[in-house]
C-alpha atoms as a PDB file:
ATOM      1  CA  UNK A   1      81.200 101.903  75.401  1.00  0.00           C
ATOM      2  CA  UNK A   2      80.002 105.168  76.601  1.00  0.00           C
ATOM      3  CA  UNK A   3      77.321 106.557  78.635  1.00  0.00           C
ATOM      4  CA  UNK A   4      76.161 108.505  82.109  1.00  0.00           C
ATOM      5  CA  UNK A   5      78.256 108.483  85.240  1.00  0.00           C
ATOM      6  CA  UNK A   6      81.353 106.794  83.765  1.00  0.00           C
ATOM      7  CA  UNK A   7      84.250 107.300  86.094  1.00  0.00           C
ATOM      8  CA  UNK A   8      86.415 109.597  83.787  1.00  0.00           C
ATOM      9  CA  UNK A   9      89.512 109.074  86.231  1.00  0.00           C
ATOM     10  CA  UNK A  10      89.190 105.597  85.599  1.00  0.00           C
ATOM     11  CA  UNK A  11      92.218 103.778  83.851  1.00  0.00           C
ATOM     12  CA  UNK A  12      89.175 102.015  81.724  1.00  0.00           C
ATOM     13  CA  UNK A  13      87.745 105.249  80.778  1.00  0.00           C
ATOM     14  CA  UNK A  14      87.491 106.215  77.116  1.00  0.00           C
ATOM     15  CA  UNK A  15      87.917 109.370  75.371  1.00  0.00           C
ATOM     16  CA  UNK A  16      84.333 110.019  75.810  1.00  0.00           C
ATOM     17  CA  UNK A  17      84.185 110.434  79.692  1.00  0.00           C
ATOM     18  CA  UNK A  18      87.234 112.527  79.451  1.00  0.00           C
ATOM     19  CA  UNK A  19      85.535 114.906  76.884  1.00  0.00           C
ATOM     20  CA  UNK A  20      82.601 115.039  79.275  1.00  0.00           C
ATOM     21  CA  UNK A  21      84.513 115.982  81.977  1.00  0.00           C
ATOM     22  CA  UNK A  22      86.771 118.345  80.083  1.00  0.00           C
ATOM     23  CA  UNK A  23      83.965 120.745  78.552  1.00  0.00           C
ATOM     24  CA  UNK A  24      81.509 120.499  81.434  1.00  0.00           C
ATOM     25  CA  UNK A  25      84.950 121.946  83.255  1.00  0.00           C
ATOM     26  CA  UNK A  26      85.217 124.700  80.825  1.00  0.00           C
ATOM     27  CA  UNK A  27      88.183 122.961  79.289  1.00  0.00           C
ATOM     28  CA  UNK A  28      87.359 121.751  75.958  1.00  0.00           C
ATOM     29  CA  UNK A  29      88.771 118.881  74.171  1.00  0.00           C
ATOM     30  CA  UNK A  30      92.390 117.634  73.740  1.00  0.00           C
ATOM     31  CA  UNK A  31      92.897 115.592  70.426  1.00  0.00           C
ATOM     32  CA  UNK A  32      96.093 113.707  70.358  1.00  0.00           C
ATOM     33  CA  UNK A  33      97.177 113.406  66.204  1.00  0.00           C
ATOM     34  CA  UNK A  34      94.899 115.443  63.436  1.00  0.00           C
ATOM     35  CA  UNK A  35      91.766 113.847  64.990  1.00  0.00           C
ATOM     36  CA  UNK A  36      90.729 111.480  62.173  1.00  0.00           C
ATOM     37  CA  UNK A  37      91.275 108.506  64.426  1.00  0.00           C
ATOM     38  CA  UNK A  38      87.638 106.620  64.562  1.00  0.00           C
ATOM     39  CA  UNK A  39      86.177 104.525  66.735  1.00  0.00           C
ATOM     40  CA  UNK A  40      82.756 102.020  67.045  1.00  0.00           C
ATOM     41  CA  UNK A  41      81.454 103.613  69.946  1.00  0.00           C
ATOM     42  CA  UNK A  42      78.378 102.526  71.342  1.00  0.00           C
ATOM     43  CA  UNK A  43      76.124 103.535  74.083  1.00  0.00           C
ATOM     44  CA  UNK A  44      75.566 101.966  77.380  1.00  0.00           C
ATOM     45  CA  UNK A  45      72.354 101.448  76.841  1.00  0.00           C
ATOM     46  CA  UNK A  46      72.480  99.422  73.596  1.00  0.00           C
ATOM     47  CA  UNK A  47      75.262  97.084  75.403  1.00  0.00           C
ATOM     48  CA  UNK A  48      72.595  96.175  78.160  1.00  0.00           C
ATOM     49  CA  UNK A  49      70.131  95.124  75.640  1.00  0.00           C
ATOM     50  CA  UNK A  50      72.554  93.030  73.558  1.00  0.00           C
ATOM     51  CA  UNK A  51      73.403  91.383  77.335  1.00  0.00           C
ATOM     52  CA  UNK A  52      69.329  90.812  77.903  1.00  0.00           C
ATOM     53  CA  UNK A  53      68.811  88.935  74.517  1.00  0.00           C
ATOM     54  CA  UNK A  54      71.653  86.905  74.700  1.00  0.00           C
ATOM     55  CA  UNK A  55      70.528  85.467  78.257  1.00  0.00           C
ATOM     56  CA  UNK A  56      67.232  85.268  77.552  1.00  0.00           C
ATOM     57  CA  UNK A  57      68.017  83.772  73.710  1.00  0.00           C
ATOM     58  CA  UNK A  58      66.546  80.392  73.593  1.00  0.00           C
ATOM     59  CA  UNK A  59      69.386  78.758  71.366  1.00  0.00           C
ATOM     60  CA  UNK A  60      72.331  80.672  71.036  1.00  0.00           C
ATOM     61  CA  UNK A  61      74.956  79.019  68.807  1.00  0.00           C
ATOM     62  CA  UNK A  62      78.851  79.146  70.372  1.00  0.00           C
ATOM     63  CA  UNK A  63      81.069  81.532  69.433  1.00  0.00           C
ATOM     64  CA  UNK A  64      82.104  85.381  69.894  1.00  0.00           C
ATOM     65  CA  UNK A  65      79.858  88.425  68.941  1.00  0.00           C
ATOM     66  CA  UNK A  66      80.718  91.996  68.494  1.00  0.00           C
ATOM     67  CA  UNK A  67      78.706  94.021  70.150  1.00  0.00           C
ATOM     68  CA  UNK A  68      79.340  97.394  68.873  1.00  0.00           C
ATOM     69  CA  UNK A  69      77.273  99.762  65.957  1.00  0.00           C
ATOM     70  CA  UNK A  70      79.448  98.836  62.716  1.00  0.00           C
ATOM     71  CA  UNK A  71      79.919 102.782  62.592  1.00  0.00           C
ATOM     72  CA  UNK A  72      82.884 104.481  62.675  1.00  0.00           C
ATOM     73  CA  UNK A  73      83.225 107.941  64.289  1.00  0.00           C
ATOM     74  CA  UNK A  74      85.865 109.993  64.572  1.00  0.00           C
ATOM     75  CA  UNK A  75      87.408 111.977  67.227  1.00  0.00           C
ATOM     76  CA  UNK A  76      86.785 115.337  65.636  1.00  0.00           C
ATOM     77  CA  UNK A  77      82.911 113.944  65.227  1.00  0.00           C
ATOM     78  CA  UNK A  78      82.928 113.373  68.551  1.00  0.00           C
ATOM     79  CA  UNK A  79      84.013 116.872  69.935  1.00  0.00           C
ATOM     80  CA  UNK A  80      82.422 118.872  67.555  1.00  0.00           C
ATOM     81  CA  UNK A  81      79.145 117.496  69.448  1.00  0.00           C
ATOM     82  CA  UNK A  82      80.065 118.320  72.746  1.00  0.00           C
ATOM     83  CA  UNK A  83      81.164 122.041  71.008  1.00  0.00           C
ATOM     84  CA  UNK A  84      78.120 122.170  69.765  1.00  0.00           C
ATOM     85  CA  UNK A  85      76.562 122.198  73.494  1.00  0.00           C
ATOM     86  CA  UNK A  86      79.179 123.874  74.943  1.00  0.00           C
ATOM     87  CA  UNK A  87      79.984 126.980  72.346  1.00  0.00           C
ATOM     88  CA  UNK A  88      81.507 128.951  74.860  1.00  0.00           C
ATOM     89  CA  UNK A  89      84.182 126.545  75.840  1.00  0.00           C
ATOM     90  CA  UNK A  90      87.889 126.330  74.222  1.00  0.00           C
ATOM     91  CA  UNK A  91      88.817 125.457  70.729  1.00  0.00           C
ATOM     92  CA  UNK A  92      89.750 122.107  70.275  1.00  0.00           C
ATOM     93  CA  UNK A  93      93.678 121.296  71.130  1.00  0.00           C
ATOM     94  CA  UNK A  94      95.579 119.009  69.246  1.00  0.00           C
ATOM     95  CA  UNK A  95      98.219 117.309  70.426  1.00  0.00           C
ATOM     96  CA  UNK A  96     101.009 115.492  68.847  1.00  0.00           C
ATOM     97  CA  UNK A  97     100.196 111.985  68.140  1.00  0.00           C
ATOM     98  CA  UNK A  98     100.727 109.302  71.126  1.00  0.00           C
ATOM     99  CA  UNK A  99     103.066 106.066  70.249  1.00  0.00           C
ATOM    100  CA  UNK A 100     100.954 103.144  70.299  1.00  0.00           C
ATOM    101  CA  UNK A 101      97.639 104.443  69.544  1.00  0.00           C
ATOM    102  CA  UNK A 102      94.953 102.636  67.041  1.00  0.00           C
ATOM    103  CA  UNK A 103      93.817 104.956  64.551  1.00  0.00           C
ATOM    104  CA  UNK A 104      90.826 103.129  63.800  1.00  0.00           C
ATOM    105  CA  UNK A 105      88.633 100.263  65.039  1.00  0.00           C
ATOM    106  CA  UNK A 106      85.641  99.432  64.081  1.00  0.00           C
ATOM    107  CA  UNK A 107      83.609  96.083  64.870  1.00  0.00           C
ATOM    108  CA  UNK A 108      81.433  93.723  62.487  1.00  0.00           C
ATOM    109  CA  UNK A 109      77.888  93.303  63.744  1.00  0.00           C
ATOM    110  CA  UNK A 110      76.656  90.982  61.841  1.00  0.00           C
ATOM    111  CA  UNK A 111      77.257  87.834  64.120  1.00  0.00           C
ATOM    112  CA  UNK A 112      75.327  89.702  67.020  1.00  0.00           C
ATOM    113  CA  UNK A 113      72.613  90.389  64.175  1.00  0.00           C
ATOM    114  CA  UNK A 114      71.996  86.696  63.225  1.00  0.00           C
ATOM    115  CA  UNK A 115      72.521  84.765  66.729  1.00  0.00           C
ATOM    116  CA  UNK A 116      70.481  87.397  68.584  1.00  0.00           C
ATOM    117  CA  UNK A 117      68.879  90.023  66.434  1.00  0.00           C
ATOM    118  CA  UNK A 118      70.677  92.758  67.852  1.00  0.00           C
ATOM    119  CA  UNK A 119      71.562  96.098  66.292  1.00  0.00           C
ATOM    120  CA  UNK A 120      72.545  98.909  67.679  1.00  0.00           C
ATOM    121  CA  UNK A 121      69.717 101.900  68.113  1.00  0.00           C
ATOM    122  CA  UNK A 122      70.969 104.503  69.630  1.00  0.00           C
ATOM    123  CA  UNK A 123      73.279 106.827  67.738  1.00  0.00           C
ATOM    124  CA  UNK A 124      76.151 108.536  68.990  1.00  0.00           C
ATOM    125  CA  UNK A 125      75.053 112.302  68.756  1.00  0.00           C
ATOM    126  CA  UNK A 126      71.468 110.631  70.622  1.00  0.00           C
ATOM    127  CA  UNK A 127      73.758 109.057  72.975  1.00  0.00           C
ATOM    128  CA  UNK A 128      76.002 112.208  73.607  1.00  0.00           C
ATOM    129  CA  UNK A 129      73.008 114.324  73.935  1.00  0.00           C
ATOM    130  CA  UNK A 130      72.044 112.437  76.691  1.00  0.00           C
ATOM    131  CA  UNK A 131      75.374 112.012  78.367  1.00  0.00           C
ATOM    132  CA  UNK A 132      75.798 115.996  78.203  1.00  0.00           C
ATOM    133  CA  UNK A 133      71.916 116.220  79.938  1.00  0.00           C
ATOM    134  CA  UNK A 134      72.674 113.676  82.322  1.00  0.00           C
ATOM    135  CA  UNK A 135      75.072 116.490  84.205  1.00  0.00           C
END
């Protein structure tokens, strides 16, 4: 989940706060591995509508729904937006590859799509645009 005024210090933070706060500090990006690592990342915004409709669904059958775009993105996708609003910061880095780390995840939507008629809408280069305007 990403979107304005996430903590990037926080131990909850994703990659996507710590890009923010790396270009907007002149920095650029760090990539840990060749950068092909993806990720269903989904905006803020689209997570508090999926929370409206399912507590105002009438029925809502039991069970566990993904909440996420069905997309996957990866890192290099990611920071070659933020490059593109930054062009005078750093060239990416990459670092060698961290022990432990998921090279992809990516959710199934469809349960969120029948019980509550969710889909995502906003894309990620939408919702990085506005993360980078939000200052």
């Amino acid at each position: 989940v990403f979107g304005p005024r996430q903590d990037p210090a926080s131990p909850y933070s994703g990659v996507i706060s710590i890009f923010d706060r790396h270009y907007r500090d002149g920095k650029g990006a760090t990539i840990y591995g060749d950068g092909q690592q993806t990720r269903d990342f989904i905006s803020v915004h689209d997570v508090a509508r999926a929370n409206v409709l399912a507590a105002t669904a009438p029925t809502v059958s039991s069970g566990v729904a993904n909440i996420c775009t069905g997309r996957a993105t990866s890192l290099l996708e990611v920071a070659g937006v933020f490059a593109h609003h930054y062009p005078a910061a750093p060239a990416i880095v990459h670092g060698t590859p961290r022990t432990g780390d998921i090279l992809h995840s990516l959710g199934a939507p469809e349960h969120a799509a029948a019980a509550l008629g969710f889909r995502a809408e906003v894309s990620v280069e939408e919702g990085l645009s506005e993360l980078i305007r939000s200052g």
